[in-house]
Protein backbone atom coordinates (compact mmCIF):
# COMPACT_ATOMS: atom_id res chain seq x y z
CA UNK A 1 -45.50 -6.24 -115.31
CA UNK A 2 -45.53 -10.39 -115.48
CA UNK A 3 -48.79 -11.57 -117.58
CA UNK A 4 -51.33 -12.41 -115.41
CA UNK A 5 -52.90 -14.97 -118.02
CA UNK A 6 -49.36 -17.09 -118.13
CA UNK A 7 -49.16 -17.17 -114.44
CA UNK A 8 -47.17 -15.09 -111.72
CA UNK A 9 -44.66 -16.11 -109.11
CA UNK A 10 -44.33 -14.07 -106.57
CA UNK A 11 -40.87 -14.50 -103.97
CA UNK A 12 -41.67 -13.36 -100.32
CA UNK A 13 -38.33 -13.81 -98.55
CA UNK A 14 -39.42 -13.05 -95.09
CA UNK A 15 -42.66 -11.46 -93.50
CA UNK A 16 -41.30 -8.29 -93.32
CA UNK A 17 -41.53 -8.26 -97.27
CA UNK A 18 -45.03 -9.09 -97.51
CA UNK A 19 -46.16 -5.28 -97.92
CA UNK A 20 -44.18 -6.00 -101.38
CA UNK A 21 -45.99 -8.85 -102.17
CA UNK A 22 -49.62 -7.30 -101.43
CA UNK A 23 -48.87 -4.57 -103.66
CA UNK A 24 -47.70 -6.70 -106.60
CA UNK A 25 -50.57 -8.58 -106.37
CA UNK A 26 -52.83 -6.28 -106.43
CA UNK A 27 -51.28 -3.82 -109.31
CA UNK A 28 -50.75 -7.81 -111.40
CA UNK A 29 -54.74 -8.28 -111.33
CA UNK A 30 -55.75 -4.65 -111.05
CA UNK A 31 -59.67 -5.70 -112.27
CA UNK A 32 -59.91 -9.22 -110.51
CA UNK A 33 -62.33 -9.04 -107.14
CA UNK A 34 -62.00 -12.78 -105.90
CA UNK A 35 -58.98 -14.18 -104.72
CA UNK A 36 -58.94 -17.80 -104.02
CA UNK A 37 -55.85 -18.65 -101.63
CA UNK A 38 -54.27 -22.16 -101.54
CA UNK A 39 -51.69 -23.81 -99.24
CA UNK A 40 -50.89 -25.58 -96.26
CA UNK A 41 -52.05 -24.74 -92.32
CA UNK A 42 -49.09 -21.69 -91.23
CA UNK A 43 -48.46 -20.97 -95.27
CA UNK A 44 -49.67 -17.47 -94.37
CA UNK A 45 -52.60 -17.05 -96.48
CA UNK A 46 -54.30 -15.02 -93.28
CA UNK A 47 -51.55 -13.14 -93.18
CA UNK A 48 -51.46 -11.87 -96.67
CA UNK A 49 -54.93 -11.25 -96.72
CA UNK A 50 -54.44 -8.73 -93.92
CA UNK A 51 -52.02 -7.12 -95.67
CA UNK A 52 -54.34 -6.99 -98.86
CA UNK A 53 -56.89 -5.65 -96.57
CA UNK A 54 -54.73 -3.04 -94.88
CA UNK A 55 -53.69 -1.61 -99.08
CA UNK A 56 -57.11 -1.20 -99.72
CA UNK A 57 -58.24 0.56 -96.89
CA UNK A 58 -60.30 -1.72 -94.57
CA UNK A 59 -61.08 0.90 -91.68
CA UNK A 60 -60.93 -1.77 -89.10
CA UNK A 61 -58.09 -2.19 -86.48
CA UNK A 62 -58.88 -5.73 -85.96
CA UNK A 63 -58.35 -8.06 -89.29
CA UNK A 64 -59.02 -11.79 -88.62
CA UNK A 65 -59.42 -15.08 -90.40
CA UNK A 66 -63.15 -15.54 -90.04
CA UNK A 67 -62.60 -19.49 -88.82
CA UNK A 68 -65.48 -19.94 -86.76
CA UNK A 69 -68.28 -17.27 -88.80
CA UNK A 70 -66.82 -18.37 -92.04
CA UNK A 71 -67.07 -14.65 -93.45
CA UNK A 72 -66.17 -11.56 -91.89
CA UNK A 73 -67.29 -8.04 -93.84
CA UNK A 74 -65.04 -5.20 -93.78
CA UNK A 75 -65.66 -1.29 -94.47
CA UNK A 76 -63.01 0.21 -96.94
CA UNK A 77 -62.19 3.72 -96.69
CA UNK A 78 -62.24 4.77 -100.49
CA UNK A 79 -65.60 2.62 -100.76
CA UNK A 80 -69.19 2.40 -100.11
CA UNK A 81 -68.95 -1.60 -100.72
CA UNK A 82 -68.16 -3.98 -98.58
CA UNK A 83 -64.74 -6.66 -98.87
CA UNK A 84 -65.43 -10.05 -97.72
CA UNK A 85 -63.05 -12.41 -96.33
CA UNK A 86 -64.17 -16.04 -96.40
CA UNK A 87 -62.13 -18.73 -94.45
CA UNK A 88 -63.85 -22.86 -95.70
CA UNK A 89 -61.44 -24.87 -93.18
CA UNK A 90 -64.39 -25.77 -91.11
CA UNK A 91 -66.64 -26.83 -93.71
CA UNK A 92 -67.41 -30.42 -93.77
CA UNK A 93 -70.43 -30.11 -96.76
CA UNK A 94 -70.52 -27.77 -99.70
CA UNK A 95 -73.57 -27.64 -98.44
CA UNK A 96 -72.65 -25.61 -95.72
CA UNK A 97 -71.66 -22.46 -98.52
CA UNK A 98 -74.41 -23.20 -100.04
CA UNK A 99 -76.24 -22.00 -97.11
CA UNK A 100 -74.46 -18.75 -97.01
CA UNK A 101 -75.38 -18.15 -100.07
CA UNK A 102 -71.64 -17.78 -102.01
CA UNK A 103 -72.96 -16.50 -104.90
CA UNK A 104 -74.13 -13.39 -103.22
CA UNK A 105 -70.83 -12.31 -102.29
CA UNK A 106 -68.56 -14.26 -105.26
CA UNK A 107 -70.53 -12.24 -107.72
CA UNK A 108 -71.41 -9.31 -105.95
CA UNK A 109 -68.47 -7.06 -107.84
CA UNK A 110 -66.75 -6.47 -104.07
CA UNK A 111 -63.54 -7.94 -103.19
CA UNK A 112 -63.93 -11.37 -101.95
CA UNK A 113 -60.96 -13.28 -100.37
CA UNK A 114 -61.01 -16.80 -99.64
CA UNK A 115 -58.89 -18.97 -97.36
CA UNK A 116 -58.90 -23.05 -97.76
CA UNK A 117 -60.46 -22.23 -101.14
CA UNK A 118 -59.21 -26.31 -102.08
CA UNK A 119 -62.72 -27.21 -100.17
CA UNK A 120 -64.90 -25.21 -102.89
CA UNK A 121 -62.63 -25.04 -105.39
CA UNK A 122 -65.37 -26.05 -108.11
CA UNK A 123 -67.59 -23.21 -106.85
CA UNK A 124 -64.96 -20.80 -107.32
CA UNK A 125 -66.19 -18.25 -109.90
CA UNK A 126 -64.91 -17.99 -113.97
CA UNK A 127 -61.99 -15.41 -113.92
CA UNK A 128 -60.98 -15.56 -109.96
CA UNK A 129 -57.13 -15.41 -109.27
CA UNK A 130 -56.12 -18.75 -107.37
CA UNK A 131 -52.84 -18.08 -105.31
CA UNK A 132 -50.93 -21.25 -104.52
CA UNK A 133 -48.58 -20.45 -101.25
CA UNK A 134 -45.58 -22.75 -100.98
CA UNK A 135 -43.78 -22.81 -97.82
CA UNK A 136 -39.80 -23.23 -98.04
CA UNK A 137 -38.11 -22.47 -94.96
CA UNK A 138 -38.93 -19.06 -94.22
CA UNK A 139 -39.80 -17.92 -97.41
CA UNK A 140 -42.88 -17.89 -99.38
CA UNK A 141 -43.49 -18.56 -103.16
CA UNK A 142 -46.86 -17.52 -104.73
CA UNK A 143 -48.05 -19.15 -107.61
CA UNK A 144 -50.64 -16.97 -108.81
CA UNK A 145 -52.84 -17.53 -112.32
CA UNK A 146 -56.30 -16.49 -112.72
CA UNK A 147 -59.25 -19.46 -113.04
């Protein structure tokens, strides 16, 4: 298993490999709860996340990037907590997390993933894993090291 602390690069050749790419991630930072996902509009950070979300057990059908509420909450079927998926491209203000109180959910022990995390990336908590996703062609590289 690559060392988490040193950095991991994950190859995802085409989208029908990013069930393999999920699963590494989460067996690479088997104790981390806040994911902090970097990289351009179409990278596929939403896309990921779903899959993430799907491993774990979210019980709902529907898995979207929370664009407009800025958080959605999901139920997970081996838990009695919550996962939170945050998307910050609409934020113009830190402010504006602020307001949703951040800390709540950052430290709150549940799984917490965030999209556009580059607009709060000094908020982002001690010990999160930051995933960098570099687009080349049609593949995807994942630069993952935890904060």
């Amino acid at each position: 298993m690559p060392d988490s602390r040193a950095g991991t690069t994950i190859l995802i050749p085409s989208e029908k490999e990013i069930h393999s790419a999920a699963s590494m991630l989460l067996k690479t930072f088997p104790a981390e709860k806040v994911f902090a996902f970097f990289g351009e509009m179409g990278a596929g950070k939403t896309t990921l996340i779903k899959e993430i979300c799907r491993q774990l057990g979210v019980k709902e059908v529907e898995i979207s990037s929370p664009t407009f509420a800025l958080i959605n909450q999901y139920s997970v079927h081996s838990s009695p907590n919550p996962l939170y998926h945050f998307d910050f491209y609409r934020i113009e203000r830190q402010t504006e997390v602020f307001d949703l109180g951040y800390e709540e959910y950052f430290f709150s022990g549940n799984y917490c993933f965030i999209e556009w995390a580059e607009k709060i990336s000094n908020l982002l908590p001690k010990g999160c894993v930051k995933i960098h996703i570099n687009v080349l062609e049609e593949k995807r590289i994942l630069i993952c090291q935890k904060n």
